[in-house]
N, C-alpha and C. Protein backbone atom coordinates (compact mmCIF):
# COMPACT_ATOMS: atom_id res chain seq x y z
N UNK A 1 0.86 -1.20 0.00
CA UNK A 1 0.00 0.00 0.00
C UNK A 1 0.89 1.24 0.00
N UNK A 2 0.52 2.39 -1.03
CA UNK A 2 1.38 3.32 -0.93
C UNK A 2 1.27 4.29 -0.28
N UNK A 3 1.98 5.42 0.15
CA UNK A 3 1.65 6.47 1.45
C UNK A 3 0.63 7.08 1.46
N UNK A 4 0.25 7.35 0.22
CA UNK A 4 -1.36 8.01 -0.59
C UNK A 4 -2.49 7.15 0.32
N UNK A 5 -2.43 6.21 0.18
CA UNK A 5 -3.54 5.40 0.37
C UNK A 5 -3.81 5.14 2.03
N UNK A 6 -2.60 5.02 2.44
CA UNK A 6 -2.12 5.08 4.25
C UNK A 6 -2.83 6.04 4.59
N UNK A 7 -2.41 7.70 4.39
CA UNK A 7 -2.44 8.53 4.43
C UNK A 7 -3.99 8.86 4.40
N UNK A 8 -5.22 8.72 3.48
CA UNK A 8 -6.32 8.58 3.18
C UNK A 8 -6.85 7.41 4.56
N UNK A 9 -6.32 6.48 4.56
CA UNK A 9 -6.92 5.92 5.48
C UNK A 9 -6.61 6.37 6.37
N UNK A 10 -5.66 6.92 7.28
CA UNK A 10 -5.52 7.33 8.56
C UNK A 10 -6.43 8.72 9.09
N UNK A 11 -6.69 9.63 8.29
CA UNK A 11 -7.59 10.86 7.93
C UNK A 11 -9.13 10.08 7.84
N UNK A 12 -9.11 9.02 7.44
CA UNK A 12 -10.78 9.24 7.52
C UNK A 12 -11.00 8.26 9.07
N UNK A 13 -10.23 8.01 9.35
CA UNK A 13 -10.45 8.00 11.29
C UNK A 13 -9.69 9.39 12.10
N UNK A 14 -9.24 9.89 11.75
CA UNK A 14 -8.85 10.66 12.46
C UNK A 14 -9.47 11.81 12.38
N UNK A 15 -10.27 12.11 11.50
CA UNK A 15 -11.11 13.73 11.19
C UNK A 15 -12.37 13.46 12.25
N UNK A 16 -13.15 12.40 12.00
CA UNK A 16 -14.53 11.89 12.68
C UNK A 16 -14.16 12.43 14.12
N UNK A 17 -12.89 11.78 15.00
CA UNK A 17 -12.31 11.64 16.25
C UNK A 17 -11.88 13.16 16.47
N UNK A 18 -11.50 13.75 15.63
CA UNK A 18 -10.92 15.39 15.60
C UNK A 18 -11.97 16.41 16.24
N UNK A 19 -13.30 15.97 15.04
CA UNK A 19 -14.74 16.85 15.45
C UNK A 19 -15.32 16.23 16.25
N UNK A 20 -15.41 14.99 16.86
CA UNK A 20 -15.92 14.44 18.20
C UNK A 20 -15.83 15.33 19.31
N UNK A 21 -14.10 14.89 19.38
CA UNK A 21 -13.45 16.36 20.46
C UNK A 21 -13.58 17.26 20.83
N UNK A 22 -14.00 18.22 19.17
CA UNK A 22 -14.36 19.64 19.35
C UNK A 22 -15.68 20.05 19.60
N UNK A 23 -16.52 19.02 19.80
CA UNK A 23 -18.26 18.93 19.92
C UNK A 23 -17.88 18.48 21.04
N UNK A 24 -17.41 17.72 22.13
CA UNK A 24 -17.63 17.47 23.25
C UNK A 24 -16.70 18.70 24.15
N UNK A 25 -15.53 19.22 23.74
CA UNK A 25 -15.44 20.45 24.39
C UNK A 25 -15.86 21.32 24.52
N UNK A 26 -16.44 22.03 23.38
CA UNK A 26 -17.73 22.96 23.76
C UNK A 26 -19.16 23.29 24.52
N UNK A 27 -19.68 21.33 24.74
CA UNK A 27 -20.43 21.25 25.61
C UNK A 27 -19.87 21.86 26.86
N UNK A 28 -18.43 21.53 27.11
CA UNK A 28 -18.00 21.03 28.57
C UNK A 28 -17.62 22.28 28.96
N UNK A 29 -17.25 23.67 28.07
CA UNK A 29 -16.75 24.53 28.39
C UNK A 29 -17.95 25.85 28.32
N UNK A 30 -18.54 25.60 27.55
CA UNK A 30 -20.49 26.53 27.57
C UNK A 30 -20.43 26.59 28.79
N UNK A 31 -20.99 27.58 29.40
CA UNK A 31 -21.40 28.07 30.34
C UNK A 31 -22.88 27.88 30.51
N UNK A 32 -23.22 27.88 31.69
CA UNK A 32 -24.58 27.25 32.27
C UNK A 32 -25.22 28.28 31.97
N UNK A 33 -26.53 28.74 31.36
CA UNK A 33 -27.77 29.13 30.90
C UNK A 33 -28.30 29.73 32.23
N UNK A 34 -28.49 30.82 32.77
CA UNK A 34 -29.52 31.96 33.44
C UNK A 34 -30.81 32.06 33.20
N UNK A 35 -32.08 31.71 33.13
CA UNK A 35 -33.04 32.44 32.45
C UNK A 35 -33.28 33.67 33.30
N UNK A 36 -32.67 33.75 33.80
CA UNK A 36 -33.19 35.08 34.60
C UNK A 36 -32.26 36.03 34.07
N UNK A 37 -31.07 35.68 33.54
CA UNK A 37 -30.63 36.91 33.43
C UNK A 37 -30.69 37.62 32.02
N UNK A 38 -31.59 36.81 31.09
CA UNK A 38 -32.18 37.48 30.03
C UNK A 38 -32.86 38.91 30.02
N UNK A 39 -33.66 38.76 31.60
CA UNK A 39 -34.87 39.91 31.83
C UNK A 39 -34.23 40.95 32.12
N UNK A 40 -33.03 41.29 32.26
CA UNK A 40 -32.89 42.74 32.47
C UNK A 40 -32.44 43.64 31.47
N UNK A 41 -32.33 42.55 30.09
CA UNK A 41 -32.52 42.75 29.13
C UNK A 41 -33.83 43.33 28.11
N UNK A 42 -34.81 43.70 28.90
CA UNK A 42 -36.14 43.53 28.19
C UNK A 42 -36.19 44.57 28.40
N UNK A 43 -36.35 45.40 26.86
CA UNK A 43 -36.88 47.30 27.01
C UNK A 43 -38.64 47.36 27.36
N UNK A 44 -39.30 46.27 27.32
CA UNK A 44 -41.07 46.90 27.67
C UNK A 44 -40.79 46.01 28.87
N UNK A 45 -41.74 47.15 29.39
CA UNK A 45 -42.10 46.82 30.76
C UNK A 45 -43.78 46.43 30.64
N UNK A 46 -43.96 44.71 30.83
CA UNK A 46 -45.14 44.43 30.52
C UNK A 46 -46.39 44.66 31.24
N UNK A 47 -45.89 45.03 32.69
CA UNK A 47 -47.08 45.47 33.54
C UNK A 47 -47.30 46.77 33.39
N UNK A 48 -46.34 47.33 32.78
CA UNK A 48 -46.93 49.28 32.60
C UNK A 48 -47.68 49.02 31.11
N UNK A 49 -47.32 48.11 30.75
CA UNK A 49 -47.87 48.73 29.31
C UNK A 49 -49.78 47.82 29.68
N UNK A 50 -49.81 46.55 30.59
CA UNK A 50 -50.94 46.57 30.43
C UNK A 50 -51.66 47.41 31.66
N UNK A 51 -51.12 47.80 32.52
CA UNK A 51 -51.54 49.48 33.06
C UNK A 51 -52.36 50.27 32.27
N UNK A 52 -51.51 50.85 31.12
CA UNK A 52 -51.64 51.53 30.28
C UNK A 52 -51.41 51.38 29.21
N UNK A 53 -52.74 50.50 28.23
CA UNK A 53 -52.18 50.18 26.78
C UNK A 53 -52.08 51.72 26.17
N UNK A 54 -51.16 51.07 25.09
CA UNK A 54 -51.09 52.40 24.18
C UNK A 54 -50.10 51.56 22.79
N UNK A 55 -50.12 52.38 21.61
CA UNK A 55 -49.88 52.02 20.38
C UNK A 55 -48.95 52.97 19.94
N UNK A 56 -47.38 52.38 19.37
CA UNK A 56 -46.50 52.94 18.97
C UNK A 56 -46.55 53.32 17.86
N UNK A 57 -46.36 54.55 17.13
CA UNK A 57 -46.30 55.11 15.63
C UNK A 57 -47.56 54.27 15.00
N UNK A 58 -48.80 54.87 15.57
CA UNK A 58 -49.95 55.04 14.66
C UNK A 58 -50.28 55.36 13.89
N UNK A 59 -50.71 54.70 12.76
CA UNK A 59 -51.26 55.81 11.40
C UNK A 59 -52.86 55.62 11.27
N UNK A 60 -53.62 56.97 10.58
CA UNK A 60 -54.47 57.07 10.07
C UNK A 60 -54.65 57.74 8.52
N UNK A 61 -55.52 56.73 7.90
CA UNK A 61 -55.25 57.13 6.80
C UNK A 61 -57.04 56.96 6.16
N UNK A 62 -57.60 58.08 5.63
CA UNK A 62 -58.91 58.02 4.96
C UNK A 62 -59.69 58.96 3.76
N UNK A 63 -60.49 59.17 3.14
CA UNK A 63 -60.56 59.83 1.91
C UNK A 63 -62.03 60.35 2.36
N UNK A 64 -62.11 61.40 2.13
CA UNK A 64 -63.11 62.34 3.01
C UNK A 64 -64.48 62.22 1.76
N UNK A 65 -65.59 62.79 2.14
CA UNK A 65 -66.68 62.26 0.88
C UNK A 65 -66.72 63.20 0.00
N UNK A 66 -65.47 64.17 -0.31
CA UNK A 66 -65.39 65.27 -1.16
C UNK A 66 -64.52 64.90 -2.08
N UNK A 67 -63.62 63.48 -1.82
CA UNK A 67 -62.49 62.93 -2.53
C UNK A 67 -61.39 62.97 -2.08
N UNK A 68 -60.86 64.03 -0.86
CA UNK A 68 -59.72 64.67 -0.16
C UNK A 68 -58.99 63.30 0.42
N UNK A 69 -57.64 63.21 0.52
CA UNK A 69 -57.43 62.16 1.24
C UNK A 69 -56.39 62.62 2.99
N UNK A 70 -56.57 61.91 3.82
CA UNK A 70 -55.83 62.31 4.96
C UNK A 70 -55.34 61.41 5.89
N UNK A 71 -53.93 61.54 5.80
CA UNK A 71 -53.17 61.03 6.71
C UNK A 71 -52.98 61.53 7.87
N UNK A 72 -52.92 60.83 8.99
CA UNK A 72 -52.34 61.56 10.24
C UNK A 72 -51.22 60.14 10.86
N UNK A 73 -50.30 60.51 11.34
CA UNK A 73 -49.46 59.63 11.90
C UNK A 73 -49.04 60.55 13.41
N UNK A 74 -48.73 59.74 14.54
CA UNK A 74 -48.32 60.29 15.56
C UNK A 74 -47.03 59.43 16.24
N UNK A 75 -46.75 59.91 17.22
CA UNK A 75 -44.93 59.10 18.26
C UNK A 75 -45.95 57.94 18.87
N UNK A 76 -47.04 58.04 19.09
CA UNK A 76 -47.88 57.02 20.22
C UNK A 76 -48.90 57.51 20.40
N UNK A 77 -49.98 56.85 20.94
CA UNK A 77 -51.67 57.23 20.80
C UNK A 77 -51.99 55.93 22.45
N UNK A 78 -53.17 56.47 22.66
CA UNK A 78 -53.43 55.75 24.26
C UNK A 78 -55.24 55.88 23.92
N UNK A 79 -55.78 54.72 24.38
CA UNK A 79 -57.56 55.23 24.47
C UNK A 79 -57.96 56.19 25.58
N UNK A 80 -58.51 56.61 25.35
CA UNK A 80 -59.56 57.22 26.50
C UNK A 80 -60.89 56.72 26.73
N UNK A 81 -60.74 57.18 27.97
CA UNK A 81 -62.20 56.63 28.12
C UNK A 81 -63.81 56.74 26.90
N UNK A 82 -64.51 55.60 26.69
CA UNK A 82 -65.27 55.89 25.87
C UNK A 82 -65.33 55.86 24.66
N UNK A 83 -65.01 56.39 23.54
CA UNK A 83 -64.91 55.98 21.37
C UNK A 83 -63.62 56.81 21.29
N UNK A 84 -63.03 57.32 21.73
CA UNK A 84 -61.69 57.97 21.94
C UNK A 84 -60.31 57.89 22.11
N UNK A 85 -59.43 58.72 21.56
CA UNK A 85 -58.20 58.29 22.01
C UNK A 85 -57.25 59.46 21.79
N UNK A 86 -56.13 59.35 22.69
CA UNK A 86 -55.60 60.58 22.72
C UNK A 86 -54.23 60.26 21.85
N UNK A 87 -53.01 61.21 21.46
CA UNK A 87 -52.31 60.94 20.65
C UNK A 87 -50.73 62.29 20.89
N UNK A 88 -49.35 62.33 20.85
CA UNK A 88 -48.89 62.98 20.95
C UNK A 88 -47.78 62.76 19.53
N UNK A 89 -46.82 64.39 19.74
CA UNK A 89 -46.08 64.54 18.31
C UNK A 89 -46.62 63.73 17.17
N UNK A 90 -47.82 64.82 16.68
CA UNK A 90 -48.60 64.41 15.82
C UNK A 90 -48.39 65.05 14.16
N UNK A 91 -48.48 64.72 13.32
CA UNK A 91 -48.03 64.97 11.62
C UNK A 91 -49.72 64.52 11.30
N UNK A 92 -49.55 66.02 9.95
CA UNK A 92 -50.88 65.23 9.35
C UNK A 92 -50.39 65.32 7.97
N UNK A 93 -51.56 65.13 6.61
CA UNK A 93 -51.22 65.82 5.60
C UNK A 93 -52.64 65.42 4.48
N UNK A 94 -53.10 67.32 4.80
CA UNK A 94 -54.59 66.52 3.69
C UNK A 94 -54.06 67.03 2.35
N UNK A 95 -54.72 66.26 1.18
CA UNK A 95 -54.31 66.48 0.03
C UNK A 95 -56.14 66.48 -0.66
N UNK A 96 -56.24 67.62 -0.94
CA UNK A 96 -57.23 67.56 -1.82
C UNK A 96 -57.36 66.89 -3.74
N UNK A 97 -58.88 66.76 -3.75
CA UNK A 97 -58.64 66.33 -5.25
C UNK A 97 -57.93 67.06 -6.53
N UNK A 98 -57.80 68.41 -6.12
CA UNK A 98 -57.07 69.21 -7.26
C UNK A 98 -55.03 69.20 -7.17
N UNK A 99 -55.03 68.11 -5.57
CA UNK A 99 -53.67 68.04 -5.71
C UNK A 99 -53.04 68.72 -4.96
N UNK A 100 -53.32 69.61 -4.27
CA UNK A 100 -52.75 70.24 -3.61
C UNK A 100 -53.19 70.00 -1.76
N UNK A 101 -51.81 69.89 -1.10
CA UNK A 101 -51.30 69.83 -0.33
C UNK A 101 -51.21 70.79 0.94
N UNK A 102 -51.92 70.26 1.90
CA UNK A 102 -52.17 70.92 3.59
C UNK A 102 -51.26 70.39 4.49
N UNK A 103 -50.00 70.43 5.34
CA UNK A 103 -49.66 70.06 6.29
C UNK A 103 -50.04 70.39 7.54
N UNK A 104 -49.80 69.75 8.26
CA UNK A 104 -50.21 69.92 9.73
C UNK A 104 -49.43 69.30 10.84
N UNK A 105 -49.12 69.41 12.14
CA UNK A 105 -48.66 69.04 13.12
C UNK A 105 -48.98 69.64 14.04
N UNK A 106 -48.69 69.11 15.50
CA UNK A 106 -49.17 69.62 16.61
C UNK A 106 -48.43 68.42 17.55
N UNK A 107 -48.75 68.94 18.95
CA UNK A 107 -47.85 68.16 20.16
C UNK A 107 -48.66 67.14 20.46
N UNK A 108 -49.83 67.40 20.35
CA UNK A 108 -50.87 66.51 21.06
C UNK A 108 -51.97 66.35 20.19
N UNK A 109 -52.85 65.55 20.38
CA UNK A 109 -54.39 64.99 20.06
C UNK A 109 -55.03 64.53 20.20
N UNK A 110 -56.35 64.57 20.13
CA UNK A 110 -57.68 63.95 21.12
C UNK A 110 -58.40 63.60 19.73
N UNK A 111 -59.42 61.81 20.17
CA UNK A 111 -60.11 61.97 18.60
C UNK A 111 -61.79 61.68 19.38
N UNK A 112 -62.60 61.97 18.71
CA UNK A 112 -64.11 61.63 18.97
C UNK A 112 -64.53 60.86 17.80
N UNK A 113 -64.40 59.49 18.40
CA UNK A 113 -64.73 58.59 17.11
C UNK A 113 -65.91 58.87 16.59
N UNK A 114 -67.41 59.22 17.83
CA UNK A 114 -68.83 59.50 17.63
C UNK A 114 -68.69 61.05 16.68
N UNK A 115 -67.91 61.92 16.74
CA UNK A 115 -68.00 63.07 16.26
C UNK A 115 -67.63 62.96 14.67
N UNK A 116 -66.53 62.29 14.32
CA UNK A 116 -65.91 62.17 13.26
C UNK A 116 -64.99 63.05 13.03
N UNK A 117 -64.74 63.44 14.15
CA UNK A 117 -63.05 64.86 13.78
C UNK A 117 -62.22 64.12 14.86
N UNK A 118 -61.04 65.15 14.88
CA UNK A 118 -60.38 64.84 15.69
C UNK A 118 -59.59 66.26 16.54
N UNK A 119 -58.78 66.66 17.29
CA UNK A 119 -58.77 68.03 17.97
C UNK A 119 -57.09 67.98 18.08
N UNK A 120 -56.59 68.92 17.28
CA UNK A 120 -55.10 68.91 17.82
C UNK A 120 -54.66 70.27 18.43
N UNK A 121 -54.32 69.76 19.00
CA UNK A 121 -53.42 70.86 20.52
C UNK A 121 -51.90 70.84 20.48
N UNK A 122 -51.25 71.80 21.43
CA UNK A 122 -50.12 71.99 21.88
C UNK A 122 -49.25 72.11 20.44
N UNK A 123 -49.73 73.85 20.31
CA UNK A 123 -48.34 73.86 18.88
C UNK A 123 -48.84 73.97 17.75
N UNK A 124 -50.07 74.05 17.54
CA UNK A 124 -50.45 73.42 16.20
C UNK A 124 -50.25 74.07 15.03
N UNK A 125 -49.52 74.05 14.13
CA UNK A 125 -48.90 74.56 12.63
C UNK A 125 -49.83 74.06 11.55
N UNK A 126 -50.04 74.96 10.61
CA UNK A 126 -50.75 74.69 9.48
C UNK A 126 -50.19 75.13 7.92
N UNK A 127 -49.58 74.33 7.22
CA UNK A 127 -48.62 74.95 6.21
C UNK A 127 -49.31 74.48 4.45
N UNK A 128 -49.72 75.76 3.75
CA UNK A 128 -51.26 75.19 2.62
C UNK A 128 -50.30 75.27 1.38
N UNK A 129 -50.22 74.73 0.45
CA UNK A 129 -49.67 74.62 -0.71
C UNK A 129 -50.10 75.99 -1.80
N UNK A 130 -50.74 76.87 -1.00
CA UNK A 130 -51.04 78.15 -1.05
C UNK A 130 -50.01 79.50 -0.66
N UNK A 131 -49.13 78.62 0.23
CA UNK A 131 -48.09 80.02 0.71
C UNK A 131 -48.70 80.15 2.31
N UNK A 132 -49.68 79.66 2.82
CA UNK A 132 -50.08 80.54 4.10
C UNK A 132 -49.21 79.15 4.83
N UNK A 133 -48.57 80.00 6.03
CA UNK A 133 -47.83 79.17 7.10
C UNK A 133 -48.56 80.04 8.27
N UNK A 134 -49.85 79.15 9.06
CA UNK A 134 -50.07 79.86 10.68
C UNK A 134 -49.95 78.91 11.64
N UNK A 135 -49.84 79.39 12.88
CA UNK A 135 -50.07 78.76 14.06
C UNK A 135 -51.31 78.99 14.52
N UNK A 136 -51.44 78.53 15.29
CA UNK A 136 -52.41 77.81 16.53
C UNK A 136 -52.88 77.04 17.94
N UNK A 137 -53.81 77.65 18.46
CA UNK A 137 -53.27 76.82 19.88
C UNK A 137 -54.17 75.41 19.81
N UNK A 138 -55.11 75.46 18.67
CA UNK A 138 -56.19 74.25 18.66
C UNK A 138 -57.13 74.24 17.26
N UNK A 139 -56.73 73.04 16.35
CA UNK A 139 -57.39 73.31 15.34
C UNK A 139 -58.55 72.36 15.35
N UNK A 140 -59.92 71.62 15.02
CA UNK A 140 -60.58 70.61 14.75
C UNK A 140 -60.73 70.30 13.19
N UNK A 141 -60.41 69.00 13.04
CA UNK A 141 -60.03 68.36 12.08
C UNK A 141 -61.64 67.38 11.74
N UNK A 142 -62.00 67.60 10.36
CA UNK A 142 -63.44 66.60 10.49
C UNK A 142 -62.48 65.20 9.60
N UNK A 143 -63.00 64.43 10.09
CA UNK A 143 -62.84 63.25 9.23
C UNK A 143 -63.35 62.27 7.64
N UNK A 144 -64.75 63.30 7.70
CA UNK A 144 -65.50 62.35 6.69
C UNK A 144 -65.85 63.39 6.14
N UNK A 145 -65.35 64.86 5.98
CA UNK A 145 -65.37 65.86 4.81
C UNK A 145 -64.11 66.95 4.83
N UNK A 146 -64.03 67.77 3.76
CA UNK A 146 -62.62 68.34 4.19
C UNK A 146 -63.10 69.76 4.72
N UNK A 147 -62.64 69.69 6.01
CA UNK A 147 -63.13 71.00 6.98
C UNK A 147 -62.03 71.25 8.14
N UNK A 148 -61.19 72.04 8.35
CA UNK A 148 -60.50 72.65 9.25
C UNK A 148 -60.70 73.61 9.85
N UNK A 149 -60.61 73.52 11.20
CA UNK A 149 -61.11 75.14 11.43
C UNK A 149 -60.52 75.08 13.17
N UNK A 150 -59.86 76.44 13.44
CA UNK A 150 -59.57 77.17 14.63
C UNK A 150 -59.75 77.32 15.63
N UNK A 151 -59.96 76.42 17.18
CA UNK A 151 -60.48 76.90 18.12
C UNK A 151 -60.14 78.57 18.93
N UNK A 152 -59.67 79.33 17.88
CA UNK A 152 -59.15 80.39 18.80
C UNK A 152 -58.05 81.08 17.50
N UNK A 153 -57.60 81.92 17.92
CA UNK A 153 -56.79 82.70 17.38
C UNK A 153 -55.64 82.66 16.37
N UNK A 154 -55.43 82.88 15.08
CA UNK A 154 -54.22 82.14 14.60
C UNK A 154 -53.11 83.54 14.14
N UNK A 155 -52.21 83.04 13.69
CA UNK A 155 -50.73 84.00 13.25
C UNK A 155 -50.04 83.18 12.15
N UNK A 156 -49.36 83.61 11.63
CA UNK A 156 -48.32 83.36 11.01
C UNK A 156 -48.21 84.64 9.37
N UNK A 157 -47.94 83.79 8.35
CA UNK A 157 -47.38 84.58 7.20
C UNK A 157 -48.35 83.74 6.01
N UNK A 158 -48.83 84.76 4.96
CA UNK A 158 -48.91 84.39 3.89
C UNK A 158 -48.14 85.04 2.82
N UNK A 159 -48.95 84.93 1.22
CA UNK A 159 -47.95 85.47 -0.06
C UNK A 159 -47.87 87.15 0.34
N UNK A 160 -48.75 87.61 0.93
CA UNK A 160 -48.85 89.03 1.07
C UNK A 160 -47.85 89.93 2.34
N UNK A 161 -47.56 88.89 3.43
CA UNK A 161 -47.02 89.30 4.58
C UNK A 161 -47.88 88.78 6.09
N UNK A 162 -47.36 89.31 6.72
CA UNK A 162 -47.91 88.49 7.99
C UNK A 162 -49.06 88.92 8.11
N UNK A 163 -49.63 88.07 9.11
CA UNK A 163 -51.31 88.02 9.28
C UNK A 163 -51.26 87.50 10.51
N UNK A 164 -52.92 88.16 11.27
CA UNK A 164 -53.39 87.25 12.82
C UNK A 164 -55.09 87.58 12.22
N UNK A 165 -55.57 86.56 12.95
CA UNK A 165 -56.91 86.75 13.09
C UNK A 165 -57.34 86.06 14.04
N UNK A 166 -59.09 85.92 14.02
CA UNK A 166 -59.68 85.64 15.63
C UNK A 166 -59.96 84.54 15.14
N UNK A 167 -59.60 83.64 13.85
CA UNK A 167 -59.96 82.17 13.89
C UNK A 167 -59.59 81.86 12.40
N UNK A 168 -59.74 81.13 11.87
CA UNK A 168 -59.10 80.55 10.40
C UNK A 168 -60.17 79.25 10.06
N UNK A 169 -60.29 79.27 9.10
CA UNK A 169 -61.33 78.00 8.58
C UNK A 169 -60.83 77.26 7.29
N UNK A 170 -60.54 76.56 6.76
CA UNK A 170 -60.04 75.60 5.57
C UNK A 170 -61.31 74.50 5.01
N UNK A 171 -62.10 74.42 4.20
CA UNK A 171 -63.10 74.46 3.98
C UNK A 171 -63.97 73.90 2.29
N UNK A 172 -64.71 72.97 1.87
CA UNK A 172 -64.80 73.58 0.32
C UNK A 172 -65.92 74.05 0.00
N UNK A 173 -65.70 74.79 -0.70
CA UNK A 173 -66.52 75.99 -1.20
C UNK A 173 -68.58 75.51 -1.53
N UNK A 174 -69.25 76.17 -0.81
CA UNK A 174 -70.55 75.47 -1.29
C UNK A 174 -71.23 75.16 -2.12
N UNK A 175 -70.68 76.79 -2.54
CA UNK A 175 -71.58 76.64 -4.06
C UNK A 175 -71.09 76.24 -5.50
N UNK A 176 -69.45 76.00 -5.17
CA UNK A 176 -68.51 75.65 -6.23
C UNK A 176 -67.97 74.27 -5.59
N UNK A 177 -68.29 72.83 -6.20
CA UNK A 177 -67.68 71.29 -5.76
C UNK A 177 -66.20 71.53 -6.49
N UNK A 178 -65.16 70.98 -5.30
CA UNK A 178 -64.02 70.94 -6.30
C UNK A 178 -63.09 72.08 -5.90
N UNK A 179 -63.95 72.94 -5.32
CA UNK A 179 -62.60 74.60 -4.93
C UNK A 179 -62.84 74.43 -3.46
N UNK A 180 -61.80 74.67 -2.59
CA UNK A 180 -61.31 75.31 -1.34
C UNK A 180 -61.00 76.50 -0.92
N UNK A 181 -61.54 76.66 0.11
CA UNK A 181 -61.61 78.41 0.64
C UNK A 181 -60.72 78.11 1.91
N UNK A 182 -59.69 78.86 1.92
CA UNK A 182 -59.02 79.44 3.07
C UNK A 182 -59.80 80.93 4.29
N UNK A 183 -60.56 80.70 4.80
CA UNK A 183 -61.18 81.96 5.67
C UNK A 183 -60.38 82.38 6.67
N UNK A 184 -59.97 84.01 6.54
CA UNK A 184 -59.69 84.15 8.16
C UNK A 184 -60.98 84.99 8.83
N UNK A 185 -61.47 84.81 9.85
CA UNK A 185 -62.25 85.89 10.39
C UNK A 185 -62.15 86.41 11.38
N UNK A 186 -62.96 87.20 11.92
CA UNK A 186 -62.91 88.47 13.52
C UNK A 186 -62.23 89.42 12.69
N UNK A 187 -61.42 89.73 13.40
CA UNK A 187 -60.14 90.54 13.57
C UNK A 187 -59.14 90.51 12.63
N UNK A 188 -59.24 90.60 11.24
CA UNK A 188 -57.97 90.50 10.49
C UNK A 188 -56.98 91.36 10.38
N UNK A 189 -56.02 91.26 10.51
CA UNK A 189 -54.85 91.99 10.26
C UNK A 189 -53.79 91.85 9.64
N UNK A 190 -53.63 92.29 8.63
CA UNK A 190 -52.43 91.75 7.33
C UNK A 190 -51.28 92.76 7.67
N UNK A 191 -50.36 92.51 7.67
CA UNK A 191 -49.08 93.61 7.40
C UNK A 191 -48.49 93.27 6.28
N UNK A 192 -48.62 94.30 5.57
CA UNK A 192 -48.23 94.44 3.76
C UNK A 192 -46.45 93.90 3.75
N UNK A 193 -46.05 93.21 3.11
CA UNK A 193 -44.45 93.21 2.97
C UNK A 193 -44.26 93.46 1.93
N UNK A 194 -43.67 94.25 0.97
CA UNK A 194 -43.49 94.94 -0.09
C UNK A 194 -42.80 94.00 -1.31
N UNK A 195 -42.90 93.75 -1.97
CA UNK A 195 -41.93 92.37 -2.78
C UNK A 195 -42.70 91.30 -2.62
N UNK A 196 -44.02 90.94 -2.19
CA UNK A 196 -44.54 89.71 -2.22
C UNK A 196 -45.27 89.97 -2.72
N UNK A 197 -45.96 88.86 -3.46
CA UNK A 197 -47.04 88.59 -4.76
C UNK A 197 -48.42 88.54 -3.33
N UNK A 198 -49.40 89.51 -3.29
CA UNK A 198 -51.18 89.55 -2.34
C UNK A 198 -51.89 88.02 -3.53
């Protein structure tokens, strides 16, 4: 028999016996298993959360009976008592049928499932594919037509220059299907900026 063949035979007992070895040392040298010490590993805390359910990065998404469509997404949302639920660092974005584009955000939000709107608070920004950028301390949002409107006082800037009034309304038009009206009312006050397109 020549060394080739020796050689071949001595390797195919000696490889089997090689990885035997290395499968029974690893048993022997593994370290014993904790289950306990998995848990201090665990980012939810399962008794707060059934404390207090609540839902991470929620979306809503629906098409109003005018054709408008609207997203709202928030950081987390919690029920309230009753058809309700509350919601914080909130994004919206209605897009009407002619295409054009409403943003929105706010800190907070409350919804009335029975009402069909929803109420955003703390902060609330309104930015129209029109040029108008206002604030707000509280806007109501309808769900099943396209209607925005002001609990209170708004500010910011349009194409003409800055503006405040005693409330703001976003709206479509009654007697025309298809057009949107931006309203401010009470108290308007425009300050002219010279170089901008009214």
């Amino acid at each position: 028999m020549d060394s080739h063949s020796r050689l071949v035979g001595w390797l195919k007992v000696a490889l089997p016996l090689t990885a035997l070895a290395l499968l029974s040392t690893l048993f022997l040298v593994a370290r014993k298993i904790d289950p306990e010490a998995a848990l201090p590993y665990a980012e939810v805390d399962v008794a707060e959360r059934i404390r207090e359910p609540r839902m991470t990065a929620p979306t809503y998404a629906g098409v109003t009976e005018d054709g408008a469509t609207l997203t709202i997404t928030a950081a987390e949302a919690r029920p309230d008592t009753g058809n309700g639920a509350s919601a914080a660092q909130v994004n919206g974005q209605l897009v009407t049928p002619d295409g054009k584009r409403t943003a929105l955000s706010a800190g907070a939000m409350r919804s009335d499932g029975t009402a069909k709107q929803v109420l955003l608070q703390s902060g609330v920004q309104i930015a129209t594919a029109t040029g108008y950028e206002v604030k707000t301390d509280g806007l109501t949002v309808a769900l099943d037509r396209t209607n925005a409107s002001s609990t209170g006082p708004v500010e910011g800037f349009g194409p003409a220059g800055k503006l405040a009034a005693d409330s703001f309304q976003m709206t479509q038009a009654a007697d025309t299907p298809g057009q949107y009206l931006l309203v401010f009312n009470g108290h308007v006050r425009l300050i002219y900026v010279p170089g901008q397109t009214p």
